[in-house]
Structures are given as structure tokens and as C-alpha cells.
C-alpha atoms as a PDB file:
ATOM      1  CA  UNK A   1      56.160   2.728 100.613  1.00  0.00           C
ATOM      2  CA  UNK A   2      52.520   3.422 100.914  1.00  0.00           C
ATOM      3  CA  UNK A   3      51.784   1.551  97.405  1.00  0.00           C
ATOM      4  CA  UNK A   4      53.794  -1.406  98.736  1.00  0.00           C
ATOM      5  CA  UNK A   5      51.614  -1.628 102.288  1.00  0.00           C
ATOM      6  CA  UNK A   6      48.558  -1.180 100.672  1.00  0.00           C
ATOM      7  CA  UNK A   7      49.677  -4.186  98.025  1.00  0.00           C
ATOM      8  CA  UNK A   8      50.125  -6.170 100.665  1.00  0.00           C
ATOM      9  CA  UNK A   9      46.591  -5.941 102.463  1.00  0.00           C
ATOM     10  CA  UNK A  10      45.132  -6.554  99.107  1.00  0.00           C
ATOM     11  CA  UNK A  11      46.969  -9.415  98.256  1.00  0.00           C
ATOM     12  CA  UNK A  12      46.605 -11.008 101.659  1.00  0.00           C
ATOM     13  CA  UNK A  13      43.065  -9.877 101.370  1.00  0.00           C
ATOM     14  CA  UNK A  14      42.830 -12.385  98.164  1.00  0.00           C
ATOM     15  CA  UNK A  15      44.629 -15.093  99.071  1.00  0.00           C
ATOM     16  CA  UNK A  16      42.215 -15.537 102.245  1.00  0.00           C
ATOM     17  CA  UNK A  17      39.157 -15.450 100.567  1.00  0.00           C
ATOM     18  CA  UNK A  18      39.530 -16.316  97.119  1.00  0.00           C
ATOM     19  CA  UNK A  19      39.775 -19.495  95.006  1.00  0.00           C
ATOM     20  CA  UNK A  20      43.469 -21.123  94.350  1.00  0.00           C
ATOM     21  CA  UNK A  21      42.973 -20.833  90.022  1.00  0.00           C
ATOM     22  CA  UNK A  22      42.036 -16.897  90.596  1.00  0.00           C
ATOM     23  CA  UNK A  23      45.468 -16.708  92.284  1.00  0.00           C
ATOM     24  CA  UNK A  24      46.972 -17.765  89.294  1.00  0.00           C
ATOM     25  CA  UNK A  25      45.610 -15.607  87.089  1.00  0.00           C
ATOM     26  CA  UNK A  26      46.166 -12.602  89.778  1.00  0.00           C
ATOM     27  CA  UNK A  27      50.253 -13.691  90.262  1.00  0.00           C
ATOM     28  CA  UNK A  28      49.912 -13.609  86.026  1.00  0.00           C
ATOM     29  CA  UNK A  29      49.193 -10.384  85.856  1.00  0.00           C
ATOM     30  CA  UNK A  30      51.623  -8.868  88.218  1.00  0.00           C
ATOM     31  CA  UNK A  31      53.946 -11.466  87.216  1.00  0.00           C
ATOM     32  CA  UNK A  32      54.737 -12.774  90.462  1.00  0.00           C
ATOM     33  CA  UNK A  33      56.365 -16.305  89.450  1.00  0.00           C
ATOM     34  CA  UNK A  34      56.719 -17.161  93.279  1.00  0.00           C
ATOM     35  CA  UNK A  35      52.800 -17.700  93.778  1.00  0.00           C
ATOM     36  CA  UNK A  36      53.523 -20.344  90.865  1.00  0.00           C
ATOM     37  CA  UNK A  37      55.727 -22.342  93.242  1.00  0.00           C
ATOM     38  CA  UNK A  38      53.404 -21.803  96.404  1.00  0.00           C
ATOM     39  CA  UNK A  39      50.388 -22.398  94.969  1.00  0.00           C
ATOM     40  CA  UNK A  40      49.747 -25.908  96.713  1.00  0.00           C
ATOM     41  CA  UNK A  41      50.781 -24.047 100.113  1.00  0.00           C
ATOM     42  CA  UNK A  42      48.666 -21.029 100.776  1.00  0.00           C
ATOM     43  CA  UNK A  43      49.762 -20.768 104.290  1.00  0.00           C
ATOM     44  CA  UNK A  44      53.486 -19.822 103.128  1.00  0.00           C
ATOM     45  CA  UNK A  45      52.194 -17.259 100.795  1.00  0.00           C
ATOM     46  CA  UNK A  46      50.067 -15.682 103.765  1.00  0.00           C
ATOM     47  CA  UNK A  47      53.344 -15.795 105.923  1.00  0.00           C
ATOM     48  CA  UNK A  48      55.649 -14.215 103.383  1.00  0.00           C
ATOM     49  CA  UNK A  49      52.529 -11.234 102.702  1.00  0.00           C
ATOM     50  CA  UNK A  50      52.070 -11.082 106.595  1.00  0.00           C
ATOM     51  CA  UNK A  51      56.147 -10.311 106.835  1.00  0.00           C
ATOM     52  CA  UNK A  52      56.079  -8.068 103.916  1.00  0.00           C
ATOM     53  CA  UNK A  53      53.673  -6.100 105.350  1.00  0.00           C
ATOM     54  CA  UNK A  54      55.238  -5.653 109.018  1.00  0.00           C
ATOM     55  CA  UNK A  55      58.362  -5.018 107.259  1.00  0.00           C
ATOM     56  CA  UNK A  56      56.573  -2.018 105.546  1.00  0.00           C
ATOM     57  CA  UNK A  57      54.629  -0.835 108.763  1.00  0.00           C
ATOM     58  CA  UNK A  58      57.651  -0.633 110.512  1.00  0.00           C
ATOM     59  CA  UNK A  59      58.712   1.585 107.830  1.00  0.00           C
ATOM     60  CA  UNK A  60      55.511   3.746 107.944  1.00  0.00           C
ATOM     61  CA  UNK A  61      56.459   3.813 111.518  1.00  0.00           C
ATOM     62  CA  UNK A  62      59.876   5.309 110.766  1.00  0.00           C
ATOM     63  CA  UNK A  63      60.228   9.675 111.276  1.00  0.00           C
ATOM     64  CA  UNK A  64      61.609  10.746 108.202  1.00  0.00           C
ATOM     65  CA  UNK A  65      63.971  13.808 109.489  1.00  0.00           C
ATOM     66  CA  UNK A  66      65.283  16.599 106.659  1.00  0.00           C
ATOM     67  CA  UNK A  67      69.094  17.895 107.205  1.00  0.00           C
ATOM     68  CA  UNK A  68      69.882  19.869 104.038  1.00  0.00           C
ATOM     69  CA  UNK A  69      70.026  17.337 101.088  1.00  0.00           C
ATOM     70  CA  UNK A  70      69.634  14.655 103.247  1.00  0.00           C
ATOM     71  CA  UNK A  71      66.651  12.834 104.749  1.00  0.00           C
ATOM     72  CA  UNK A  72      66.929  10.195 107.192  1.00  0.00           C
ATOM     73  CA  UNK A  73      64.069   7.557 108.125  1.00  0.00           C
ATOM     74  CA  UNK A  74      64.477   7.380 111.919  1.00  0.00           C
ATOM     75  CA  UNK A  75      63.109   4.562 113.948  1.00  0.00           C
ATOM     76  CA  UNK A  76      63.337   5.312 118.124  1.00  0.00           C
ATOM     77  CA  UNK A  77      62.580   1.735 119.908  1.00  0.00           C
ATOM     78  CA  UNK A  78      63.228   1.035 123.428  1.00  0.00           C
ATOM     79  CA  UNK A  79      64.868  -1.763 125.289  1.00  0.00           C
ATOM     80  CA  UNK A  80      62.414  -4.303 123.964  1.00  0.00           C
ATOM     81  CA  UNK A  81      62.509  -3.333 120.360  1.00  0.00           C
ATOM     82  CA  UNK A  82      58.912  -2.058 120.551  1.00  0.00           C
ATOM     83  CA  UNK A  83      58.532   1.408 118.515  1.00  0.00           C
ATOM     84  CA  UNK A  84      58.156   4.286 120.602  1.00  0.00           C
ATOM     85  CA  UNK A  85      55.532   6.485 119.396  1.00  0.00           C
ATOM     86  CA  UNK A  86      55.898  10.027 120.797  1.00  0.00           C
ATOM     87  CA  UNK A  87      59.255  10.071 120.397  1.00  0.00           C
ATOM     88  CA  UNK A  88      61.073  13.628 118.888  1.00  0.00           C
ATOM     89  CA  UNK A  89      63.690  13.121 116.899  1.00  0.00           C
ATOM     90  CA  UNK A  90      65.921  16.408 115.633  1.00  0.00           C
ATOM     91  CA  UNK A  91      69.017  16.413 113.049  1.00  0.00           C
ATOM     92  CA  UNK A  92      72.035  18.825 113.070  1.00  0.00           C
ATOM     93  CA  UNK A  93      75.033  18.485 110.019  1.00  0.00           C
ATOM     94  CA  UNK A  94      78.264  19.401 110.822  1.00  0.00           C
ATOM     95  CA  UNK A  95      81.819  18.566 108.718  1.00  0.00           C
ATOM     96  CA  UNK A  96      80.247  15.642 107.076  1.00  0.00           C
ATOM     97  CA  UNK A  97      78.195  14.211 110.067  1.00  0.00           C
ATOM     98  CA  UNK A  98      75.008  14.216 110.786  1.00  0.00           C
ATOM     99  CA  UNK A  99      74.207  14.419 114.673  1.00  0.00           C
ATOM    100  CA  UNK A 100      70.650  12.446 115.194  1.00  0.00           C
ATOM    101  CA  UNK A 101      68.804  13.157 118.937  1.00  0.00           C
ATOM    102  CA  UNK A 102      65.797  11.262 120.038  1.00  0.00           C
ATOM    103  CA  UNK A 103      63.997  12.035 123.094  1.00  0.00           C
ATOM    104  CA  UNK A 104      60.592  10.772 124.467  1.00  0.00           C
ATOM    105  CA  UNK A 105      58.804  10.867 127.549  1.00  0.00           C
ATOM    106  CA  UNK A 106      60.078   8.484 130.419  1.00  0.00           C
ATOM    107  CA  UNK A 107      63.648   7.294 128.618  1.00  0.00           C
ATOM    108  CA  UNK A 108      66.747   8.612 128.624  1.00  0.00           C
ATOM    109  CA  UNK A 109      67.609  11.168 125.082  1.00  0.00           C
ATOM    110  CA  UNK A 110      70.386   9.769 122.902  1.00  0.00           C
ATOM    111  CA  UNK A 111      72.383  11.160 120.226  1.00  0.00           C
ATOM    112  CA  UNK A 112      74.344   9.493 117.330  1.00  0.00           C
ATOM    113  CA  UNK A 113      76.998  10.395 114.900  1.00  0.00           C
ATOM    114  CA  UNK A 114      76.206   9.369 111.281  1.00  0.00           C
ATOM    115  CA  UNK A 115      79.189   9.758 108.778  1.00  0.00           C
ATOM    116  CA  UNK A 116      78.215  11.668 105.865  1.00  0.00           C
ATOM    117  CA  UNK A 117      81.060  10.359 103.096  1.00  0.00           C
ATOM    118  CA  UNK A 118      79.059   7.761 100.825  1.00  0.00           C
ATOM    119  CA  UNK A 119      75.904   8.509 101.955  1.00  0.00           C
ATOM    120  CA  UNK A 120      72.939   8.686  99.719  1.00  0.00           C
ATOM    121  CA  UNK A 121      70.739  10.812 100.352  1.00  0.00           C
ATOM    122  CA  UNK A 122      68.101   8.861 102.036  1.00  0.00           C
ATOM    123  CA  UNK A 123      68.986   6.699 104.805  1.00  0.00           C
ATOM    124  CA  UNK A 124      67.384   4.503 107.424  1.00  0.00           C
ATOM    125  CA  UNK A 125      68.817   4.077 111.126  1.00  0.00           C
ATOM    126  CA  UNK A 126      66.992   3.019 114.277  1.00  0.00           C
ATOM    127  CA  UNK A 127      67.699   4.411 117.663  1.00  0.00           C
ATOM    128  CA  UNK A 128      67.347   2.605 121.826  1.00  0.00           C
ATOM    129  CA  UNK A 129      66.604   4.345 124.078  1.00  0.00           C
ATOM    130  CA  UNK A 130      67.292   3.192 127.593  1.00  0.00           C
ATOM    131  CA  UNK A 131      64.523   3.563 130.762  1.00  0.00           C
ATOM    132  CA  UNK A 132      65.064   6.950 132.679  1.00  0.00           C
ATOM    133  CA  UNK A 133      66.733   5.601 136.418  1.00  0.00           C
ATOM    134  CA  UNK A 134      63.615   5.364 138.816  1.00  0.00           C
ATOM    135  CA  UNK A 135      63.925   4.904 142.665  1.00  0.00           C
ATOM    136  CA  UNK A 136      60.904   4.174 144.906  1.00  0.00           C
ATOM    137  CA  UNK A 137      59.258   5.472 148.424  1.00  0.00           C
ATOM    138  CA  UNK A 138      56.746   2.740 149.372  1.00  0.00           C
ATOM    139  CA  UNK A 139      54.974   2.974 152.732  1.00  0.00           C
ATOM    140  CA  UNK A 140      51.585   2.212 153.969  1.00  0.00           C
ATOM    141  CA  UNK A 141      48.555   4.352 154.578  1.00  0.00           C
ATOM    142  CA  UNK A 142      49.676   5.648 157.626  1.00  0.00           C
ATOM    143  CA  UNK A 143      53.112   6.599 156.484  1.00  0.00           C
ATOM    144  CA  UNK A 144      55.300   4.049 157.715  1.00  0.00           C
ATOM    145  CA  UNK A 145      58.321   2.652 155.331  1.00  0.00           C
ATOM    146  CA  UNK A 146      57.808  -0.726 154.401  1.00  0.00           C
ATOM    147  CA  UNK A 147      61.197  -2.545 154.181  1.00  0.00           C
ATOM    148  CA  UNK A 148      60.551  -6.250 153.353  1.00  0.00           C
ATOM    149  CA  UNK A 149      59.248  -5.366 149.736  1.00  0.00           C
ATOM    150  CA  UNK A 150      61.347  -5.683 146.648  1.00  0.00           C
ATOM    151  CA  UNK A 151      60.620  -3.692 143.118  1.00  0.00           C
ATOM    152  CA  UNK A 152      61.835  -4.530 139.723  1.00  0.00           C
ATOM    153  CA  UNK A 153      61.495  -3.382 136.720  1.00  0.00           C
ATOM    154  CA  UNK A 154      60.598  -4.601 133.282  1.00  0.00           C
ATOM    155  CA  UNK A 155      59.201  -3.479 129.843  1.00  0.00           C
ATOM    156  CA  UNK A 156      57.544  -7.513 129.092  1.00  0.00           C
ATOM    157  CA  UNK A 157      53.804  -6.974 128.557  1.00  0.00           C
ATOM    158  CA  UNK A 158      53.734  -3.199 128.431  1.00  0.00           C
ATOM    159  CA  UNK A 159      52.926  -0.560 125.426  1.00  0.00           C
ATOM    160  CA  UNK A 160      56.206   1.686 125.173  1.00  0.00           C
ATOM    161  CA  UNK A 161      54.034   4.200 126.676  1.00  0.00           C
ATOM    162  CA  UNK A 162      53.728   3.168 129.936  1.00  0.00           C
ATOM    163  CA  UNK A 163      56.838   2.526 132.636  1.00  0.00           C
ATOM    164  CA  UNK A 164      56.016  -0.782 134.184  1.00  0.00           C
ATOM    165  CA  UNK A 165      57.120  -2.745 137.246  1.00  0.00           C
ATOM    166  CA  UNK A 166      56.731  -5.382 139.528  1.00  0.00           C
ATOM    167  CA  UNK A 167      56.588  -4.977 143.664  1.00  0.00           C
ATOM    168  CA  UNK A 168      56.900  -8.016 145.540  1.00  0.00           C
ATOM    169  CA  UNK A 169      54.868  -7.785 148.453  1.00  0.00           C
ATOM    170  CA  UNK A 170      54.719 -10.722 151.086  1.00  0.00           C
ATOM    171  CA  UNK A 171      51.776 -12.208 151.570  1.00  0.00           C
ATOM    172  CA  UNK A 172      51.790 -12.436 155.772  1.00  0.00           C
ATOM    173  CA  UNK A 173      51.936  -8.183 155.604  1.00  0.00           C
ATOM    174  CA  UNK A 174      48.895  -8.129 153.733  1.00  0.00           C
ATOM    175  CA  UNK A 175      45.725 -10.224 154.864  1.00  0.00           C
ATOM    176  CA  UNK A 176      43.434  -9.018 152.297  1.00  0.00           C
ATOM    177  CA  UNK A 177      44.848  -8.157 149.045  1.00  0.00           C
ATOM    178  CA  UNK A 178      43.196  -5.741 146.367  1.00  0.00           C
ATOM    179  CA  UNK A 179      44.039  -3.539 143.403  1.00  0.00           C
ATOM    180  CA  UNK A 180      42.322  -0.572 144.979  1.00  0.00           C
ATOM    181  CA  UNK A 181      44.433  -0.366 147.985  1.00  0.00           C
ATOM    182  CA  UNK A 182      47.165   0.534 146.308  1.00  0.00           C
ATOM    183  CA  UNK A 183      48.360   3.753 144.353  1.00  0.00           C
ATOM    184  CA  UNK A 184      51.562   5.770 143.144  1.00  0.00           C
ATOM    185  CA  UNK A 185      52.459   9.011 143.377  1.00  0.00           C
ATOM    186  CA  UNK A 186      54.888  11.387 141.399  1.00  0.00           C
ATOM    187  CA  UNK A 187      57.329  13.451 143.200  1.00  0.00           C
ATOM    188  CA  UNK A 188      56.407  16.980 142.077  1.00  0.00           C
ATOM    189  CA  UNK A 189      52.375  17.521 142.690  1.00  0.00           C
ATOM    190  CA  UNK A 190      52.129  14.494 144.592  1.00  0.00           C
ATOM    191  CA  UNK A 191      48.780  13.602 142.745  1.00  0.00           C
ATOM    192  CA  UNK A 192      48.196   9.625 141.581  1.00  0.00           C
ATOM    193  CA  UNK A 193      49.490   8.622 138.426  1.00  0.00           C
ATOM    194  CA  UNK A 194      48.965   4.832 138.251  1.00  0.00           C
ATOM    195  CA  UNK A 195      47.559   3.316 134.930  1.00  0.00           C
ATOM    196  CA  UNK A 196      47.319  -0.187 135.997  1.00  0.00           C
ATOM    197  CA  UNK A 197      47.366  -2.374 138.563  1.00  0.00           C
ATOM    198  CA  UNK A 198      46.977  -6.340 139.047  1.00  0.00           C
ATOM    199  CA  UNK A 199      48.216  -8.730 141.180  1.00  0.00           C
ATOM    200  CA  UNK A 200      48.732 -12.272 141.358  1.00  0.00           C
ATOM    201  CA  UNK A 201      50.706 -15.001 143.698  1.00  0.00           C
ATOM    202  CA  UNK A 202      54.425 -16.092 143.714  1.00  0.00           C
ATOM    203  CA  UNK A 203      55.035 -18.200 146.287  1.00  0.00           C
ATOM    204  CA  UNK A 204      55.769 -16.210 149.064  1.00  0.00           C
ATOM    205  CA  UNK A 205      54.920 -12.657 147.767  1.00  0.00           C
ATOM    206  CA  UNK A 206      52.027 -11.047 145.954  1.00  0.00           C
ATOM    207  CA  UNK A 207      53.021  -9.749 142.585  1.00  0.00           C
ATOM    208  CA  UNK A 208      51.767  -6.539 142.267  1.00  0.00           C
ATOM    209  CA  UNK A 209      51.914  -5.851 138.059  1.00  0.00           C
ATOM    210  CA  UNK A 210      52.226  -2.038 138.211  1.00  0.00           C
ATOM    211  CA  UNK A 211      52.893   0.804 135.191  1.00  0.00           C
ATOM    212  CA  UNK A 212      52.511   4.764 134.957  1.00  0.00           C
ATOM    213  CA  UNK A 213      52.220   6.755 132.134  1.00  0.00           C
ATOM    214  CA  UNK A 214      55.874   7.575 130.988  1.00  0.00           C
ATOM    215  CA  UNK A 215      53.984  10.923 129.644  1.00  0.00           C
ATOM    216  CA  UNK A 216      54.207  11.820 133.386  1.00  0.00           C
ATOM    217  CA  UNK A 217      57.418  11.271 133.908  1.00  0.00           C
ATOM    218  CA  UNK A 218      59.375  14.540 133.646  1.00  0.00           C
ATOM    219  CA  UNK A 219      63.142  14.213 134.304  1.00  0.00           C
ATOM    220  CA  UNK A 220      65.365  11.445 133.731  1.00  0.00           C
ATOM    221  CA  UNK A 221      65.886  10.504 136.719  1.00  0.00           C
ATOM    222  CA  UNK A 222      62.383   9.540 138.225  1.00  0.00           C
ATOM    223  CA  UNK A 223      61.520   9.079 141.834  1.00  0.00           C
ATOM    224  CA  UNK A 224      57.881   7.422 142.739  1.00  0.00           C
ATOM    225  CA  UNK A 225      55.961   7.197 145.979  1.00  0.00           C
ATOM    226  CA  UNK A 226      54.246   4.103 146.358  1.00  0.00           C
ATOM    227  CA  UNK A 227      51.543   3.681 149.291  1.00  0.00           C
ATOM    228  CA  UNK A 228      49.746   0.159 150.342  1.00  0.00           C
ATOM    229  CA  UNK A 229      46.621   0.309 152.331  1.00  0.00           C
ATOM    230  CA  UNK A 230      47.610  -2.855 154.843  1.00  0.00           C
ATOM    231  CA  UNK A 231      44.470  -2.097 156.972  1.00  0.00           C
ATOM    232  CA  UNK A 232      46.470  -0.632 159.743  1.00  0.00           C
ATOM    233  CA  UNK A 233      44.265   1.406 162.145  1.00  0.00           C
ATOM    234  CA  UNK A 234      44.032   4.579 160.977  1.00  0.00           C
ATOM    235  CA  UNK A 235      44.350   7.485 163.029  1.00  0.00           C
ATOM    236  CA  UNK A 236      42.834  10.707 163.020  1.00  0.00           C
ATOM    237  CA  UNK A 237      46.082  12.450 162.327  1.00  0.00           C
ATOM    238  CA  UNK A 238      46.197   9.816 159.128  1.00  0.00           C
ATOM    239  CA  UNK A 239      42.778  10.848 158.169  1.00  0.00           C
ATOM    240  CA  UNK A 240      43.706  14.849 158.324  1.00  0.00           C
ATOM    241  CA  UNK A 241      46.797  14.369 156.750  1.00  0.00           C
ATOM    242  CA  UNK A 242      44.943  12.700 153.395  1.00  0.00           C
ATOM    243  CA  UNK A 243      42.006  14.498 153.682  1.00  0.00           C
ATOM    244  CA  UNK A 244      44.134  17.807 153.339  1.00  0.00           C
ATOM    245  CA  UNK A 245      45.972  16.466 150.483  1.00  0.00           C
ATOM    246  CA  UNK A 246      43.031  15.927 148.895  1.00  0.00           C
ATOM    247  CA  UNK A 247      41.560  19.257 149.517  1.00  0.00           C
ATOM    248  CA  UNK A 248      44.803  20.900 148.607  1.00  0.00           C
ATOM    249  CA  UNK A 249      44.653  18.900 145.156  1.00  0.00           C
ATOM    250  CA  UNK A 250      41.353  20.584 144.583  1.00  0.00           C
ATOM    251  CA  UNK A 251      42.598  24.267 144.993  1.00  0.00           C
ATOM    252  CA  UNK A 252      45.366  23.218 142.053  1.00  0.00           C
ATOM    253  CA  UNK A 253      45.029  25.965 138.925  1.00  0.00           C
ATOM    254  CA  UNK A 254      45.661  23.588 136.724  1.00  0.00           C
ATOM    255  CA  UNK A 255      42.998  21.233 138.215  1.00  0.00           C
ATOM    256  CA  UNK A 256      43.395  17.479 137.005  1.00  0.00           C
ATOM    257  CA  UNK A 257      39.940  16.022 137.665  1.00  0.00           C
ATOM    258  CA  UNK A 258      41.257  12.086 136.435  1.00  0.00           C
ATOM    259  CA  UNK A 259      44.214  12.498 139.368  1.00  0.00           C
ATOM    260  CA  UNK A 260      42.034  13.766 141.927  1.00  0.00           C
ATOM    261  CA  UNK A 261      39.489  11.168 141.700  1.00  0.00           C
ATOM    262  CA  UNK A 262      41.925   8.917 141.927  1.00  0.00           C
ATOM    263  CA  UNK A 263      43.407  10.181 144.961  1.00  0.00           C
ATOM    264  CA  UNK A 264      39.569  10.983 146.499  1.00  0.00           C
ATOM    265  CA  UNK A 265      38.888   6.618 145.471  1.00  0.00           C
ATOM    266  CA  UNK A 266      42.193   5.641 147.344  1.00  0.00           C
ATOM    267  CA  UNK A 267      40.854   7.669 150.153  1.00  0.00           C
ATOM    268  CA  UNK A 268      37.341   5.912 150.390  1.00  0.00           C
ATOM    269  CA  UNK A 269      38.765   2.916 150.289  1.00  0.00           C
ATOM    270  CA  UNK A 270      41.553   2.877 152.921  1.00  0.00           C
ATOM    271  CA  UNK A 271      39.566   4.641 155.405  1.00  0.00           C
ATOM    272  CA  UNK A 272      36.734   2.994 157.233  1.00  0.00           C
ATOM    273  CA  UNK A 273      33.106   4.593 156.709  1.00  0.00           C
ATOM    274  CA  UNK A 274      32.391   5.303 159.815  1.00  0.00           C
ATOM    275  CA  UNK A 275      35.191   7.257 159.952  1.00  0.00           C
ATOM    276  CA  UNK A 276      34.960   9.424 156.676  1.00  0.00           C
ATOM    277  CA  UNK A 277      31.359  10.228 158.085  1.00  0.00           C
ATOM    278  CA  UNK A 278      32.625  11.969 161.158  1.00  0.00           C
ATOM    279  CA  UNK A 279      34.706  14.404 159.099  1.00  0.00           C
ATOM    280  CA  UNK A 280      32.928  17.545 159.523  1.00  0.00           C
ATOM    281  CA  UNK A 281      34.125  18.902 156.015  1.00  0.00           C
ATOM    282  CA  UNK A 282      34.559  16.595 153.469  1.00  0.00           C
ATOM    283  CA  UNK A 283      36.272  17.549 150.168  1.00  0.00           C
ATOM    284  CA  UNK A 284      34.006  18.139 147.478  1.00  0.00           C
ATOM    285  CA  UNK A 285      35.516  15.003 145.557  1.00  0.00           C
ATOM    286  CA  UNK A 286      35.298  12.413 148.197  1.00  0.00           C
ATOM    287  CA  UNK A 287      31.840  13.837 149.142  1.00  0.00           C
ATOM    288  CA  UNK A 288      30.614  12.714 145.747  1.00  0.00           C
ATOM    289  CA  UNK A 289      31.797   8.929 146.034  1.00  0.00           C
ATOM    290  CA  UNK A 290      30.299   8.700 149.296  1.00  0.00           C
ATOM    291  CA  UNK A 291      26.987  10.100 148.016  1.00  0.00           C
ATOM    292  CA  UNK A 292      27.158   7.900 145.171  1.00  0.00           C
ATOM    293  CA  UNK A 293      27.758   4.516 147.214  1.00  0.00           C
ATOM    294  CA  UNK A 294      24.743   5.815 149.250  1.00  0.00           C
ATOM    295  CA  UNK A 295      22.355   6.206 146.463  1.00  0.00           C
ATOM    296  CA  UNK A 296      24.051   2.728 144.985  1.00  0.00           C
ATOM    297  CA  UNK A 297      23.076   1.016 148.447  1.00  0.00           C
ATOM    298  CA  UNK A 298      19.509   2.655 148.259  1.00  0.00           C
ATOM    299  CA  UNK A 299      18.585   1.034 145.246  1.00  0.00           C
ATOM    300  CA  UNK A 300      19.713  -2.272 145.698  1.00  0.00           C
ATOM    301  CA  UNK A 301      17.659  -2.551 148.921  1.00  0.00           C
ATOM    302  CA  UNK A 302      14.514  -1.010 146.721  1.00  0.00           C
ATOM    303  CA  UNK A 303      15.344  -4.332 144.570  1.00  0.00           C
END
């Protein structure tokens, strides 16, 4: 399989940069006759090669699983045929059938029954796996439930590595829209965990583009927390309650530095300055972005 994907980078190699009589003589000597009848079209030589070769990466892609004399090429995709690429996949034979799990993080494991009688001994299958079920707090910085806001879910323009999905946030709720003011949080160390963020307009909502790392995602049946700074005023209680999140985030053993900046950046942003400088003790974290933005400030005004 290996021979066959690297024939096909060399060949497509040729055909792009060399001259149409030395791909004559090349299809001569591996006596490929079908270059003869595409030689006035290049273009549908470079198509078939290009399809020859996915067809052979997706092989590549394939995890070849061992079951006694038998070896099956396993392919684990998810809803939108895109190859998952952390997936497990484990084999058990029993009375002539092979039973075939796949498992991966943020989708639901699946197991299939594959008949042993007539089998050769190498066989290829592919396996879907579905999204785990996900449900969704969302509130603003304060801690009140926003109800006017709808989510939805969908795999289009993500890697199979990342859960995405789309909140629908109207745009009267939220006068001044920004990826920063937003964040979600998993259910068990409630510590951030987005991976991107965008938004754009449809008609009378904001469509916040949203994914997590589906690495993160340890059950299959997910629940998310997802908080939107709608510049309410923020109250000293508000303040304490983050500020001790943060600060208990800090004190974690297994200390994820990424997730708590995260969480210290959503804090800087959703609470005005003047406000973060009154807190007597700051959290080592948020301490550090505020120090930063001062020495930032200082040497734009030297320039």
C-alpha cells in the first residue's frame, strides 16, 4: 500500500512538471496504456493520480487490528465521513464472528458483528460513530440564565477533533459583541475548555461559531457551561465569586496553566479595571495580565 502511495506522488510529481513526450516514454516503461489515451488531456491524468492517491491515504489511514488469523483494516469516521484520528479500535472472535469496538474521545463507542464464514483473512470495514449527547448551561457573567438563546450543533467546518456548535445569541441582549467575552466550561473542574470562537450576523442573532476539544470530553453524555459577558454591572459578590474560582484553579495538583489563563483572560476582560484594582489580593494569574497591560500601556505612551 505504501509502494502504491508513494507511486502516486511520483507520478503526479511528473506529470506537473515534465514535458508531454517524457510521459510517453515514462507510461512505456511501466506499461501504463491509459496515459496513451490521455495524453492530449493532462488534467484527467492529474485527476485520476489525485483519486488514486486519496483512495490510498485513506487506506494508510485505516487501523489494521490482529484477531488470531485474521487482520482487519478498520476505518472509525464520524457523522461527516471525516476520519477520526485518536480513535481505539479492539477485536474479540467468538463462534465465527468477529466483535469490532471503536471508541474515541467525545463520540459515542460502537461495536459490530463481522461474520467469519468466507472471510479471507484480511478485510476492510469502516465504522460511525455518532456525537456523545451534550446539553448546555449558558448564563451571563453575573450568573443569571439566559433563556432567549438557541444552540445547535454541527460537525460542517470542524477537524473530527473538536465538538463544534453554534449559539444564537440576539443581537438587542448584547450591545457590544466580542470573542473574548465569551467562554465554556466543563462540568467536572469547571476550568475553560474553549478552542475557538467567532462570530458573525444572522439577521436577528449573532452567530457565535463555537468548538471544544472532544479530548476533554469524558463521558458520553456531556454537559457544558456556557457564560456571556453582556456588560451587566458587576457586583462585588460577582467579582469574589470569579476571583475565588480563579484562585481555587491555582491550588489544583494537577495544575493546567493553558485553562487557567484562560479563565484569569475571561476575568480581565468582563470586569472593569477599576474594579480588579481594588481587589486587595489578586490571584497570581490575573496579577500577571494586569501587569502586562500596564507595562504594554507604558510603552506605547514612551512612543
Amino acid at each position: 500500500m505504501i509502494f502504491f502511495l508513494l507511486l502516486s506522488y511520483y507520478l503526479l510529481y511528473l506529470l506537473i512538471f515534465i514535458r508531454g513526450q517524457d510521459i510517453i516514454r515514462i507510461s512505456t516503461f511501466f506499461r501504463i496504456k491509459i496515459f496513451h489515451n490521455f495524453i492530449g488531456s493532462r488534467f484527467a491524468v492529474i485527476a485520476a493520480l489525485l483519486t488514486i492517491f486519496s483512495m490510498n491515504l485513506s487506506a494508510v489511514s485505516a487501523t489494521p487490528v490482529n484477531a488470531g488469523p485474521y487482520c482487519f483494516d478498520i476505518t472509525v469516521r464520524n457523522s461527516i465521513m471525516l476520519i477520526i484520528p485518536d480513535a481505539k479500535v479492539s477485536c474479540t472472535i467468538q463462534n465465527q464472528t468477529a466483535t469490532i469496538k471503536a471508541l474515541a474521545p467525545g463520540y459515542k463507542s460502537k461495536s459490530v458483528n463481522i461474520s467469519l464464514y468466507g472471510i479471507n483473512s484480511l478485510s476492510a470495514h469502516e465504522i460511525i460513530l455518532e456525537d456523545v449527547s451534550a446539553s448546555w448551561i449558558i448564563q451571563d457573567f453575573v450568573g443569571r440564565k439566559l433563556h432567549s438563546v438557541v444552540v445547535t450543533t454541527s460537525q460542517d467546518g470542524f477537524k473530527a477533533d473538536e465538538y463544534g456548535f453554534h449559539v444564537h445569541f440576539p443581537k438587542l441582549n448584547w450591545p457590544r459583541p466580542q470573542t473574548q467575552g465569551i467562554e465554556v466550561f466543563d462540568s467536572t473542574e469547571n476550568l475553560p475548555i474553549k478552542q475557538s470562537c467567532s462570530i458573525s450576523e444572522l439577521d436577528e442573532y449573532y452567530d457565535i461559531r463555537l468548538s471544544v476539544p472532544r479530548a476533554e470530553i469524558i463521558s458520553e453524555s456531556a454537559c457544558f457551561t456556557i457564560v456571556i459577558d453582556t456588560f451587566e454591572n458587576v457586583q462585588e459578590k460577582n467579582i469574589n465569586k470569579w476571583v475565588n474560582i480563579l484562585i481555587a484553579a491555582e491550588l489544583m495538583v494537577d495544575w493546567r496553566l493553558a485553562a487557567v489563563t484562560a479563565l484569569a483572560r475571561f476575568i480581565y476582560y468582563a470586569i472593569p479595571k477599576e474594579k480588579l484594582q481594588a481587589i486587595q489580593v489578586l490571584p497570581k494569574s490575573l496579577k500577571a495580565l494586569m501587569d502586562e497591560n500596564v507595562k504594554f500601556n507604558t510603552l506605547h505612551e514612551t512612543y
